[in-house]
Structures are given as structure tokens and as C-alpha cells.
Protein backbone atom coordinates (compact mmCIF):
# COMPACT_ATOMS: atom_id res chain seq x y z
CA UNK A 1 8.97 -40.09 -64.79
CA UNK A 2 9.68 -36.52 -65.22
CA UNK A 3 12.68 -34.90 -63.33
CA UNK A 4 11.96 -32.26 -60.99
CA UNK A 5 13.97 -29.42 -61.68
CA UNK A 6 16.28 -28.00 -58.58
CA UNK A 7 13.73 -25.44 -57.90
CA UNK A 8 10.69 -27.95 -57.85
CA UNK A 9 13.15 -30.12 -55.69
CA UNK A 10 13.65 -27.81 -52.80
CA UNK A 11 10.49 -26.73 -52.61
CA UNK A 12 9.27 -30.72 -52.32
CA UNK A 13 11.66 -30.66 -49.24
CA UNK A 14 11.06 -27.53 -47.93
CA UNK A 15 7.21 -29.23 -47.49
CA UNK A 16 8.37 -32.32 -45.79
CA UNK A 17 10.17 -30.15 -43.47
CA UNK A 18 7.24 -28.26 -42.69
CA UNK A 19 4.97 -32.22 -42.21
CA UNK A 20 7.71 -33.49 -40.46
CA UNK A 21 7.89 -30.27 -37.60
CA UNK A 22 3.96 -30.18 -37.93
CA UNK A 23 4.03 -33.81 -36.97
CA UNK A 24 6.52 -33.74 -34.53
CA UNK A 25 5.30 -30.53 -32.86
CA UNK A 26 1.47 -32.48 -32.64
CA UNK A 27 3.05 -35.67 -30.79
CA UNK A 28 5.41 -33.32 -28.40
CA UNK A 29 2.16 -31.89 -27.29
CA UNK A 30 0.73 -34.74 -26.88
CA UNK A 31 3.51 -36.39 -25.17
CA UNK A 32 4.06 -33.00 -22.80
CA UNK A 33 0.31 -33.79 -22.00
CA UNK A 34 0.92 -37.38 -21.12
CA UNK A 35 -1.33 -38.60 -24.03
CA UNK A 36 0.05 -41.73 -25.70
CA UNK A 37 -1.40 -41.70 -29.68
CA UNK A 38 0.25 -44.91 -30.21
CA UNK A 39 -0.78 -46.51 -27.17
CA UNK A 40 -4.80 -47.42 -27.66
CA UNK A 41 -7.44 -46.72 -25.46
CA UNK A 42 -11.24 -46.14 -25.14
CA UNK A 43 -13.49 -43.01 -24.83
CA UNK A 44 -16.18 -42.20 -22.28
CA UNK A 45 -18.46 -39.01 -22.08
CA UNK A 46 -19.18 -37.29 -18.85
CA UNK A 47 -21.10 -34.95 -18.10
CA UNK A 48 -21.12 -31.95 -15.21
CA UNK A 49 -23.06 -28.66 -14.78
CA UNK A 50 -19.64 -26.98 -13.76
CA UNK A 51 -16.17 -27.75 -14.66
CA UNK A 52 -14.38 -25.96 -11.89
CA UNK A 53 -11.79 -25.19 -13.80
CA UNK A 54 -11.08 -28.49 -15.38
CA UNK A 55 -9.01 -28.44 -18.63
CA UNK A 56 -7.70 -30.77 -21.56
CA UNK A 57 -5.44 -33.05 -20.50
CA UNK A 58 -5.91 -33.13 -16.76
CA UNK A 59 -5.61 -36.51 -14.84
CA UNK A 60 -8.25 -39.17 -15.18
CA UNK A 61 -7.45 -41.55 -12.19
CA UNK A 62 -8.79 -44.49 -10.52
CA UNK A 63 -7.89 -44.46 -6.28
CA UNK A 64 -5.06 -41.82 -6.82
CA UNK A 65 -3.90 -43.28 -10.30
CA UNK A 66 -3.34 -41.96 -13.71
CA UNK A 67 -4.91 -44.21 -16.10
CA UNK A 68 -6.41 -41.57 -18.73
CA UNK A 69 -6.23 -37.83 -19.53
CA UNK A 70 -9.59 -35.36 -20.54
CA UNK A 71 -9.21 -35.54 -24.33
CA UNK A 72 -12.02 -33.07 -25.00
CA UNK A 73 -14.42 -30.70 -23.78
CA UNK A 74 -17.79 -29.85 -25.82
CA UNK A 75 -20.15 -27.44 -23.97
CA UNK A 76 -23.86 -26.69 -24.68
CA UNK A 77 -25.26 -23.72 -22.23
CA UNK A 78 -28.81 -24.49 -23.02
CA UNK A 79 -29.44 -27.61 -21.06
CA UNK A 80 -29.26 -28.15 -17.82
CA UNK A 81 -25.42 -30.31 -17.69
CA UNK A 82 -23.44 -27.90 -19.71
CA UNK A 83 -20.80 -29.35 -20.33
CA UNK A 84 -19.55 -32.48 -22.03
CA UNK A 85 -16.14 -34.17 -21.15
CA UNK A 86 -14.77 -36.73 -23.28
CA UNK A 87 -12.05 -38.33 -21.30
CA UNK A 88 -9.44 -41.32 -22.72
CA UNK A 89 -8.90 -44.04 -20.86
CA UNK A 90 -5.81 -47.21 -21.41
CA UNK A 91 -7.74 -49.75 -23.33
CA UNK A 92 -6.79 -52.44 -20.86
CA UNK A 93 -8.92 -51.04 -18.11
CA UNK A 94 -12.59 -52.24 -17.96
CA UNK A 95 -15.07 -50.01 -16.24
CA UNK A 96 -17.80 -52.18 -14.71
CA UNK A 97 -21.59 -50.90 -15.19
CA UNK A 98 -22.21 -48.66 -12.08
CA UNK A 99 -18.54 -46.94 -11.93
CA UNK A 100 -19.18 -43.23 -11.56
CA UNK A 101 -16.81 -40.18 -12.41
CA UNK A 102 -16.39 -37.75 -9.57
CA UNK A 103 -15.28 -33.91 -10.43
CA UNK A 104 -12.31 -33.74 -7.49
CA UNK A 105 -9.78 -30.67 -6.24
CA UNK A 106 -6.04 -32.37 -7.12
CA UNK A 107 -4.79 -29.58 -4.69
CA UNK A 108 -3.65 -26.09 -5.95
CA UNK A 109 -1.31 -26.95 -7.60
CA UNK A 110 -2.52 -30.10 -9.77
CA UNK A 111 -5.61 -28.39 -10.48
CA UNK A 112 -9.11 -30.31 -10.72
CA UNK A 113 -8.98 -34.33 -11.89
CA UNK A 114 -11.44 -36.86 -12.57
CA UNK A 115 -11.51 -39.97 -10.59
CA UNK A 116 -13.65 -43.09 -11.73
CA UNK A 117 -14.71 -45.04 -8.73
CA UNK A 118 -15.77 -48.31 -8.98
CA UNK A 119 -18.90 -49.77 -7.46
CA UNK A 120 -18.92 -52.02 -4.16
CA UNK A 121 -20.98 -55.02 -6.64
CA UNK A 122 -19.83 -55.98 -9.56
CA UNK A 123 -22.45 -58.41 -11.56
CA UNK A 124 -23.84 -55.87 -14.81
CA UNK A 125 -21.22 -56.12 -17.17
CA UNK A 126 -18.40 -53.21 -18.51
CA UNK A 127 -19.39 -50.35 -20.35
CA UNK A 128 -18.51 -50.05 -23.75
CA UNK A 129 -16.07 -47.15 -25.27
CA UNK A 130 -18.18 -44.37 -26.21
CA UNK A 131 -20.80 -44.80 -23.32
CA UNK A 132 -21.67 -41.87 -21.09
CA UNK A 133 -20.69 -42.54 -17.22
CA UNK A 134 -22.55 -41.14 -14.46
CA UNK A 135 -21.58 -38.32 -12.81
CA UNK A 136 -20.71 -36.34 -9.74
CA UNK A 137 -18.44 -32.86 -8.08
CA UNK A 138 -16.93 -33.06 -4.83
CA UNK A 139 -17.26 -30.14 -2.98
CA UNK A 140 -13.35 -28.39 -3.52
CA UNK A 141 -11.98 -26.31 -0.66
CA UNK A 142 -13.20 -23.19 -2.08
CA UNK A 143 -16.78 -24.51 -1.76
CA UNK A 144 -16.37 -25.84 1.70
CA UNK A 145 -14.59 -22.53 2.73
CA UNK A 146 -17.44 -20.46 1.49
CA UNK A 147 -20.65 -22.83 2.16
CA UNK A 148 -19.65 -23.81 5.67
CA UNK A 149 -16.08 -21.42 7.06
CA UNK A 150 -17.16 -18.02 6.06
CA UNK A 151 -20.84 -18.30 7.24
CA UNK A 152 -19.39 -19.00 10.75
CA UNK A 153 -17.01 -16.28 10.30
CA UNK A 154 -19.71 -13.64 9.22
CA UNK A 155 -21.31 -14.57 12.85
CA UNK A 156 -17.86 -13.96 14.45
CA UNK A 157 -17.26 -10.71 13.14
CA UNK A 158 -19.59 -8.49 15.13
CA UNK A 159 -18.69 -11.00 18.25
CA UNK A 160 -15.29 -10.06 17.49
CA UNK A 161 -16.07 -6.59 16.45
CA UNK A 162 -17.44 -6.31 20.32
CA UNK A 163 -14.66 -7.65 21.98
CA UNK A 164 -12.56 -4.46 20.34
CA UNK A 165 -14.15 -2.29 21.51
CA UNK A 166 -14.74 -3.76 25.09
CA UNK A 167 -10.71 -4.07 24.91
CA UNK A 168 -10.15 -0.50 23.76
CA UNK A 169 -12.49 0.68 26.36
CA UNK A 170 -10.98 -1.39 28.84
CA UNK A 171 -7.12 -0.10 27.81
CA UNK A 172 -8.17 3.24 27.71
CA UNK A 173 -9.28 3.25 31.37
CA UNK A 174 -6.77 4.73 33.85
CA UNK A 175 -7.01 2.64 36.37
CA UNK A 176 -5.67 0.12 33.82
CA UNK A 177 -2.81 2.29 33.87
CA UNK A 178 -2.31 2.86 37.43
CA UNK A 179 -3.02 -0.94 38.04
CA UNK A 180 -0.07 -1.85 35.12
CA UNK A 181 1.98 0.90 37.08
CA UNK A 182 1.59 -1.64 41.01
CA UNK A 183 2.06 -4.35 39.00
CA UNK A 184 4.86 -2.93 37.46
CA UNK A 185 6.67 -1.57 40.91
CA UNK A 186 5.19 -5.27 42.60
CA UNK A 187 7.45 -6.83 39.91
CA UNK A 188 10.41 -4.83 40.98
CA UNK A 189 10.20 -6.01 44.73
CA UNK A 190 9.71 -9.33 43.81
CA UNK A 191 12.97 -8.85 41.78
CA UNK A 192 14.52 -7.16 45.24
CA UNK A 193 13.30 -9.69 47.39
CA UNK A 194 14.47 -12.26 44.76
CA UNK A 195 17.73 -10.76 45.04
CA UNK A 196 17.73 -10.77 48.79
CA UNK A 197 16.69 -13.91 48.77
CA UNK A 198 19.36 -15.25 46.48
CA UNK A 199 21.79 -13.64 48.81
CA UNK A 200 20.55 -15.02 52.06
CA UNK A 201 20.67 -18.73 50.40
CA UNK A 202 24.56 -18.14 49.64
CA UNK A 203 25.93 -16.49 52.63
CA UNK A 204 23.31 -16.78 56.02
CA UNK A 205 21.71 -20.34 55.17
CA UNK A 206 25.06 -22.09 55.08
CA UNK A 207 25.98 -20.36 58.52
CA UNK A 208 22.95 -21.47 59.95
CA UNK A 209 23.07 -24.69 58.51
CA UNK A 210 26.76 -25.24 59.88
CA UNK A 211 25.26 -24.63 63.45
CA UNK A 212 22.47 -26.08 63.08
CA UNK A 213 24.85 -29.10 62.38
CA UNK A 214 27.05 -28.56 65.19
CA UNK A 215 23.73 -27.96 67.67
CA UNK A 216 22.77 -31.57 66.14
CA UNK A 217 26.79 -32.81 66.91
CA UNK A 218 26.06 -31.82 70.41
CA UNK A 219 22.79 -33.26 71.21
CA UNK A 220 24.02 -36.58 69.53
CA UNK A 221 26.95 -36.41 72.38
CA UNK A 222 24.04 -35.66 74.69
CA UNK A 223 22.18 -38.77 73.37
CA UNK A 224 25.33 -40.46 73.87
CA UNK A 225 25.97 -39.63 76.98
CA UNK A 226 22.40 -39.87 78.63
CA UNK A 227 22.23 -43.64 77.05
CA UNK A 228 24.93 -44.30 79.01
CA UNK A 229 23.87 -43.07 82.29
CA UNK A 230 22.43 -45.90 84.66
CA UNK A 231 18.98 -44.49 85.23
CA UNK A 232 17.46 -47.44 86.98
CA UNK A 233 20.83 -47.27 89.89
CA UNK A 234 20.20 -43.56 89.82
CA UNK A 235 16.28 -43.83 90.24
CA UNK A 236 16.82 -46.74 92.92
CA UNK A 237 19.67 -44.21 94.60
CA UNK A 238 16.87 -41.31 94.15
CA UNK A 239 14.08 -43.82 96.11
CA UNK A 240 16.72 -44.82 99.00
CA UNK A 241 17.35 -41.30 99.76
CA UNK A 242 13.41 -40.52 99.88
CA UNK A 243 12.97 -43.46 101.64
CA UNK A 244 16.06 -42.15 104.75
CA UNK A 245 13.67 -38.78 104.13
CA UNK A 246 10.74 -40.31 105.33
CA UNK A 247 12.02 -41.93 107.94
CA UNK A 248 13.64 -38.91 109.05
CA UNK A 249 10.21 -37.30 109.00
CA UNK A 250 8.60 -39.72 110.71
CA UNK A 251 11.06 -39.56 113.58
CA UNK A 252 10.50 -35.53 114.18
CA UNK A 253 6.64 -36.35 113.63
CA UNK A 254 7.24 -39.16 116.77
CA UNK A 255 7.09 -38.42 120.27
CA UNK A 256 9.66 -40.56 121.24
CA UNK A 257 12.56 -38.69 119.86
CA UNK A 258 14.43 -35.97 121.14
CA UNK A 259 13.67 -33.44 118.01
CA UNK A 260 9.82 -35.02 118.14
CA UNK A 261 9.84 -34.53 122.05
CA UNK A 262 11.18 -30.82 121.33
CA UNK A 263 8.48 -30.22 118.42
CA UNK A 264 5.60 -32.08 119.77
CA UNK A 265 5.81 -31.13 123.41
CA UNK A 266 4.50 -27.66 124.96
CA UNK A 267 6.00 -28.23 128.57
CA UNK A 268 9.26 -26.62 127.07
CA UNK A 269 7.80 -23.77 124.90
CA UNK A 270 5.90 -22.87 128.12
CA UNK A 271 8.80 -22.95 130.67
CA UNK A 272 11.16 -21.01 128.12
CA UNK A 273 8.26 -18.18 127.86
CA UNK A 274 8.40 -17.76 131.54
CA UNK A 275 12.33 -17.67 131.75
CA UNK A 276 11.68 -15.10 129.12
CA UNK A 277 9.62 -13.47 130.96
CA UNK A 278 11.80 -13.75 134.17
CA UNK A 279 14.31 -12.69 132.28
CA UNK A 280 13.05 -9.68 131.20
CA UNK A 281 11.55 -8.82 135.14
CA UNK A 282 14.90 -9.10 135.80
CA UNK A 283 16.42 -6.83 133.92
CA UNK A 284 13.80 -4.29 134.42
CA UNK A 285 14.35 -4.46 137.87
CA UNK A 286 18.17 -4.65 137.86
CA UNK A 287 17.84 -0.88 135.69
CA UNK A 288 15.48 0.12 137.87
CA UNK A 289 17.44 -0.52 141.62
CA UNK A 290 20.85 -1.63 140.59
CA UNK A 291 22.40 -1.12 144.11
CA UNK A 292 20.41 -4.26 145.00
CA UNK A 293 22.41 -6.20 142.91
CA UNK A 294 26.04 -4.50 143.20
CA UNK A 295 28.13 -3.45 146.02
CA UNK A 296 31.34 -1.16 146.14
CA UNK A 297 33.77 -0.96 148.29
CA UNK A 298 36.25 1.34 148.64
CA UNK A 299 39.82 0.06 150.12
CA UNK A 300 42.03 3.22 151.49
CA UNK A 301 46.01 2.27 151.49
């Protein structure tokens, strides 16, 4: 064997240097991608008429798991499903015949995935690695904000668009203005009166409710002192005393009495008139010739 010479030499290692980083640099970027070369696994096709922004090495998952990665993506603009996704999947998972791939939205931030859902019945077999699944795209948030939020907001707009300009012509209306202006001083006496009223509560309620108190002190000793009156002695006292009334009044209304005699009978009121009467002759008479009546004599010493 012929001896390299020092030049040949580096240059030989210079080249494995150069495999070596080549080699390394290809299974980094497979291993930054999650892809596992020594790890084996099987290879499906599907196939979408829109990718939604899928890309190489996005999640292949089966309810929320990673179990594969998109290996490749072939595209062919003349028929009808575009584009042709080869996907990698861990060898020890079996896809049963009727298992469907379904185009999802990860969220912003994972991007779009692909997520193999089984069927309800399995009885047809597996498919084999290199078969074409069936396919289908779930409507992303993009989709359902433009297919069924922004047609709902289009028929807002001139609803909303109204209600401006019913409020601008509503704001710019003086009365508004004089109306904000009552409700403005009405706040400001409520604020008084609030202010009175806080007042009132800390100096006249407590007065009032002191004699209030001492009113209800007072009728309690009232209370007291009426339940200890005796009002059956004083009712039976009350009846004995009517009872002496009435028989007082029946005496005066008798004509046996002396004050029912005097009230009763007219033989007095008659014979007093006529004294009266006399009387009054009498006097008339004694004014009128009083030498009948008195008589002077005159006694010389």
C-alpha cells in the first residue's frame, strides 16, 4: 500500500471533517425537527386542496398526540387536490382501514397539524405503509371568523353606523345640555340634603331618641301604676255613688219630701207671687202717703 504523503494526508482529513459536520448537521436537523432516522416508521400519502400553511415537520397526532411528523410535501396545481403530503408515522402504530387525516389549526402559535382519527368500527384490516389515507380540513379560526363573524358584522355596521349618528344628534341637542346642567345642580342637593341628613342622624335623632326613651320610662310608670289601681273597688265606689244620686233624684222628683213638696207644689209659688205683689203695693203706697205709716212727735223741755 502506497503512503500518502503529508499533503495527501490532510487533505483525506480535511474531507472527513467536512462528512462528519455534513452528517452531523443532517441528523441535528432532523433531531431539532423531532424526526428520529434511527427509529423506524411507515409512510402514508395524504392529500388536500389547501395546506393552510402546513409545513415539513409539523405534528402528525392521534387525539392530541405526537406520533409522526410531515416528512414531505409534493404539489401538482393541475388537478383538483394539489397537494401531496407524505407524513411518517412510528412503525408500531397500526392505522385501521377507515382512519382519516384531518387538516387542523394547532393554535397560533403551533401552527397547522395533522390528526389521524380512527374510525368508530374496526373489522377491514390496517393499511399498509405507502397507502394514501383519506382526507379532510377543519375549518381554522380564520375561516370561521370570515365565513360566519364578519358576515354578521358587515350587517352591524350600518346598524351601528345609525346609532352614531342618532347619538351625535342626540348630544348635540341643547336641551341635553340644559337637562345634564338639573341633573347636575339635582346632584348637588342631594349631596346638601345628604349632608343635612348626615347631620340630623348625629346630633337631633339621638335627642329625640333619648326622649322618646324617657316619654316610654314614663308611660311604663303609668302602666305601672294604673295596673295597680283597684278598678273593680273604684267602679263599684263609682256605681254606689250613682246609685245615692238616684235616690237623691228620686226623692226631689217625690211629693212626699220637703224639696219634692217645694218643687212639685204650686200652692207656694202662688202665695209667694202675691206677697210679692203685696209687697210691692206696699211700698208704693208707703212712698206715696208716708204720714200714714209714721208719726212725729215733738217733746218741748
Amino acid at each position: 500500500m502506497k503512503k500518502l504523503s503529508p499533503t495527501q494526508s490532510r487533505e483525506m482529513k480535511i474531507g472527513l471533517m467536512i462528512v462528519a459536520a455534513i452528517a452531523i448537521l443532517y441528523f441535528g436537523i432532523n433531531f431539532l425537527k423531532g424526526v428520529n432516522l434511527f427509529k423506524p416508521a411507515n409512510y402514508y400519502i395524504v392529500k388536500f386542496k389547501n395546506l393552510n400553511g402546513l409545513a415539513i415537520a409539523n405534528p402528525v397526532t392521534i387525539q392530541g398526540y405526537q406520533i409522526g411528523q410531515v416528512h414531505e410535501i409534493a404539489y401538482d396545481f393541475s388537478k383538483d387536490s394539489a397537494f401531496q403530503v407524505f407524513i411518517r408515522i412510528n412503525k408500531d402504530i397500526k392505522l385501521p382501514k377507515g382512519t382519516y387525516a384531518e387538516l387542523k389549526d394547532a393554535g397560533l402559535v403551533a401552527g397547522e397539524e395533522i390528526e389521524l382519527i380512527y374510525p368508530k368500527t374496526i373489522y377491514a384490516g390496517y393499511y399498509a405503509s405507502g397507502d394514501t389515507l383519506p382526507s379532510t380540513i377543519q375549518q381554522g379560526l380564520m375561516a370561521t371568523i370570515n365565513n360566519q363573524v364578519m358576515p354578521k358584522l358587515q350587517a352591524i355596521i350600518p346598524k351601528v353606523d345609525s346609532l352614531l349618528d342618532a347619538l351625535h344628534a342626540v348630544a348635540a341637542n341643547p336641551d341635553i345640555q340644559k337637562s345634564l346642567a338639573s341633573i347636575a345642580q339635582t346632584t348637588d342637593n342631594l349631596s346638601q340634603t345628604s349632608n343635612q341628613l348626615k347631620l340630623l342622624m348625629a346630633h337631633d335623632v339621638p335627642n329625640v331618641l333619648n326622649k322618646v326613651n324617657i316619654m316610654a320610662d314614663n308611660f311604663d310608670a303609668v302602666s305601672q301604676n294604673l295596673r295597680s289601681i283597684d278598678f273593680q273597688k273604684t267602679i263599684n265606689s263609682v256605681n254606689q255613688t250613682l246609685d245615692n244620686v238616684q235616690s237623691i233624684t228620686n226623692k226631689i222628683n217625690s211629693k212626699n219630701g220637703t224639696l219634692g213638696m217645694l218643687l212639685n207644689d204650686t200652692t207656694l209659688y202662688v202665695s209667694l207671687t202675691h206677697l210679692t205683689q203685696s209687697t210691692n203695693n206696699l211700698m208704693v203706697d208707703l212712698k206715696a202717703h208716708p204720714k200714714r205709716y209714721v208719726h212725729f212727735s215733738l217733746i218741748s223741755f
